[in-house]
C-alpha atoms as a PDB file:
ATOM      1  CA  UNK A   1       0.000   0.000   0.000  1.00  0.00           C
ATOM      2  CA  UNK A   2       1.248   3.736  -0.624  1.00  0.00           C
ATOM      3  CA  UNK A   3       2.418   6.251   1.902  1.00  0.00           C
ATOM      4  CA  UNK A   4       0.819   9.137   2.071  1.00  0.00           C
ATOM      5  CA  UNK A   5       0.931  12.196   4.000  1.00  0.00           C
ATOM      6  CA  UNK A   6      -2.151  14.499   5.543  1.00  0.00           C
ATOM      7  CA  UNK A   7      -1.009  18.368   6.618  1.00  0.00           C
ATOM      8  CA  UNK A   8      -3.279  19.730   9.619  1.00  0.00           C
ATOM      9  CA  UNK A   9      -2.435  23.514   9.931  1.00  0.00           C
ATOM     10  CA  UNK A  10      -3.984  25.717  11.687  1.00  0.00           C
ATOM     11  CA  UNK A  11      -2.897  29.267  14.033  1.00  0.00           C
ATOM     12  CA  UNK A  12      -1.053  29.561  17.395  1.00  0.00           C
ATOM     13  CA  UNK A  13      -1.080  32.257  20.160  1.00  0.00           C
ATOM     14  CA  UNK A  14       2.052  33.660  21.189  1.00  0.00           C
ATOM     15  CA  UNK A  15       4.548  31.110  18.870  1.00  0.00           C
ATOM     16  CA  UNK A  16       3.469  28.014  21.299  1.00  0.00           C
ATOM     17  CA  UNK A  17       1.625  25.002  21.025  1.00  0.00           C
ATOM     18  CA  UNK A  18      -1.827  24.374  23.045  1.00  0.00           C
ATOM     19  CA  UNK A  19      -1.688  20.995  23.716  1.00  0.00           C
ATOM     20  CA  UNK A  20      -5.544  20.658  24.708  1.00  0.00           C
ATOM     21  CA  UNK A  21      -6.953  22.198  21.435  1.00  0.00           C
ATOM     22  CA  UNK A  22      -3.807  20.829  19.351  1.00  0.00           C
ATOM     23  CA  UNK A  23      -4.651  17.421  20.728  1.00  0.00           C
ATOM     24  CA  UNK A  24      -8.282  17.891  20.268  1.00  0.00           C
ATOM     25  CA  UNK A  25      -7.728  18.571  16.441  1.00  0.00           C
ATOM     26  CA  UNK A  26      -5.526  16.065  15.224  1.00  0.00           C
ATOM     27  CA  UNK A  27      -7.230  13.453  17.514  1.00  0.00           C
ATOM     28  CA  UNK A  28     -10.143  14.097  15.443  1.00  0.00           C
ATOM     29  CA  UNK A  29      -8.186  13.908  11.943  1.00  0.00           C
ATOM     30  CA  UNK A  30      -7.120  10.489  13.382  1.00  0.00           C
ATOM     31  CA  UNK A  31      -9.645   9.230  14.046  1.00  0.00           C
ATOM     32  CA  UNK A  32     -11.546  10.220  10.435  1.00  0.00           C
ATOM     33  CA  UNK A  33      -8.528   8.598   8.549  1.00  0.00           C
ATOM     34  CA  UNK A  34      -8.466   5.335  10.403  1.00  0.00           C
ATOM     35  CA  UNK A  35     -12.489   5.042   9.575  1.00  0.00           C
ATOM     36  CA  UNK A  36     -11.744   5.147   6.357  1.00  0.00           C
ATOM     37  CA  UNK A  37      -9.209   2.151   6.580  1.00  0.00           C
ATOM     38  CA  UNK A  38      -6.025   4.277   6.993  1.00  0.00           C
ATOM     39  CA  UNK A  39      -2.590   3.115   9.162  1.00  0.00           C
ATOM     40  CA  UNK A  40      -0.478   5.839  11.043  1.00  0.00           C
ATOM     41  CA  UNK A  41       2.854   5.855  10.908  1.00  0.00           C
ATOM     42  CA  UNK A  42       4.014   8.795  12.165  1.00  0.00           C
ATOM     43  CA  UNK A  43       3.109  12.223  13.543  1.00  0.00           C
ATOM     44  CA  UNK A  44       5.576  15.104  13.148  1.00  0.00           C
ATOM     45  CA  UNK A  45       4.659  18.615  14.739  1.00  0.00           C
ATOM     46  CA  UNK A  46       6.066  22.169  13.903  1.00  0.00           C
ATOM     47  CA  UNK A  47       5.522  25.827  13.864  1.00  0.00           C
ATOM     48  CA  UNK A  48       6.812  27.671  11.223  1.00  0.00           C
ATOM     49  CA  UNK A  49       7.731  31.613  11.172  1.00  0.00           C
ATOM     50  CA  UNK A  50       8.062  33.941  14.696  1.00  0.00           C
ATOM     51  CA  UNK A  51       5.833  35.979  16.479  1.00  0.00           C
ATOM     52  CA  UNK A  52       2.638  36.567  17.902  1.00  0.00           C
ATOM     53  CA  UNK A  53       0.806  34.286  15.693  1.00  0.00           C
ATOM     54  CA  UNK A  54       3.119  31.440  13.645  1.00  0.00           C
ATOM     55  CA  UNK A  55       0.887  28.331  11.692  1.00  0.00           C
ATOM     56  CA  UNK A  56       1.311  25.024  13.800  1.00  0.00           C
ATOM     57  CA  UNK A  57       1.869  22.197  10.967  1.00  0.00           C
ATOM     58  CA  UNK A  58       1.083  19.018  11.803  1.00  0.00           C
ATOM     59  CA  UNK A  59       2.228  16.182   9.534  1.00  0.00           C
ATOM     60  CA  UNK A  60       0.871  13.069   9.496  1.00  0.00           C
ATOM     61  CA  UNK A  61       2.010   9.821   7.411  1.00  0.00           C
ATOM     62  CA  UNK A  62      -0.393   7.032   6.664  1.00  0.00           C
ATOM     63  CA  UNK A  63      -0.801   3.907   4.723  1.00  0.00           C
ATOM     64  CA  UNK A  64      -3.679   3.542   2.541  1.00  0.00           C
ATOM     65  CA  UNK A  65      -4.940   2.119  -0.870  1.00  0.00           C
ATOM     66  CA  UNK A  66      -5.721   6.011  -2.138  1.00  0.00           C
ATOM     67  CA  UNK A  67      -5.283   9.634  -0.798  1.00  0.00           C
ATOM     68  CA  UNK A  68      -8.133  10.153   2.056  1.00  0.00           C
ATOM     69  CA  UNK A  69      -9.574  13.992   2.049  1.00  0.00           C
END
Protein backbone atom coordinates (compact mmCIF):
# COMPACT_ATOMS: atom_id res chain seq x y z
CA UNK A 1 0.00 0.00 0.00
CA UNK A 2 1.25 3.74 -0.62
CA UNK A 3 2.42 6.25 1.90
CA UNK A 4 0.82 9.14 2.07
CA UNK A 5 0.93 12.20 4.00
CA UNK A 6 -2.15 14.50 5.54
CA UNK A 7 -1.01 18.37 6.62
CA UNK A 8 -3.28 19.73 9.62
CA UNK A 9 -2.43 23.51 9.93
CA UNK A 10 -3.98 25.72 11.69
CA UNK A 11 -2.90 29.27 14.03
CA UNK A 12 -1.05 29.56 17.40
CA UNK A 13 -1.08 32.26 20.16
CA UNK A 14 2.05 33.66 21.19
CA UNK A 15 4.55 31.11 18.87
CA UNK A 16 3.47 28.01 21.30
CA UNK A 17 1.62 25.00 21.02
CA UNK A 18 -1.83 24.37 23.05
CA UNK A 19 -1.69 21.00 23.72
CA UNK A 20 -5.54 20.66 24.71
CA UNK A 21 -6.95 22.20 21.43
CA UNK A 22 -3.81 20.83 19.35
CA UNK A 23 -4.65 17.42 20.73
CA UNK A 24 -8.28 17.89 20.27
CA UNK A 25 -7.73 18.57 16.44
CA UNK A 26 -5.53 16.06 15.22
CA UNK A 27 -7.23 13.45 17.51
CA UNK A 28 -10.14 14.10 15.44
CA UNK A 29 -8.19 13.91 11.94
CA UNK A 30 -7.12 10.49 13.38
CA UNK A 31 -9.65 9.23 14.05
CA UNK A 32 -11.55 10.22 10.44
CA UNK A 33 -8.53 8.60 8.55
CA UNK A 34 -8.47 5.33 10.40
CA UNK A 35 -12.49 5.04 9.58
CA UNK A 36 -11.74 5.15 6.36
CA UNK A 37 -9.21 2.15 6.58
CA UNK A 38 -6.03 4.28 6.99
CA UNK A 39 -2.59 3.11 9.16
CA UNK A 40 -0.48 5.84 11.04
CA UNK A 41 2.85 5.86 10.91
CA UNK A 42 4.01 8.79 12.17
CA UNK A 43 3.11 12.22 13.54
CA UNK A 44 5.58 15.10 13.15
CA UNK A 45 4.66 18.61 14.74
CA UNK A 46 6.07 22.17 13.90
CA UNK A 47 5.52 25.83 13.86
CA UNK A 48 6.81 27.67 11.22
CA UNK A 49 7.73 31.61 11.17
CA UNK A 50 8.06 33.94 14.70
CA UNK A 51 5.83 35.98 16.48
CA UNK A 52 2.64 36.57 17.90
CA UNK A 53 0.81 34.29 15.69
CA UNK A 54 3.12 31.44 13.65
CA UNK A 55 0.89 28.33 11.69
CA UNK A 56 1.31 25.02 13.80
CA UNK A 57 1.87 22.20 10.97
CA UNK A 58 1.08 19.02 11.80
CA UNK A 59 2.23 16.18 9.53
CA UNK A 60 0.87 13.07 9.50
CA UNK A 61 2.01 9.82 7.41
CA UNK A 62 -0.39 7.03 6.66
CA UNK A 63 -0.80 3.91 4.72
CA UNK A 64 -3.68 3.54 2.54
CA UNK A 65 -4.94 2.12 -0.87
CA UNK A 66 -5.72 6.01 -2.14
CA UNK A 67 -5.28 9.63 -0.80
CA UNK A 68 -8.13 10.15 2.06
CA UNK A 69 -9.57 13.99 2.05
Amino acid sequence: MPILVRLVTFSTGGGKFDAKKDSRVINQVLQELQDKGARIISISPAIAGMGTVAPAVYTITYEAPSPIE
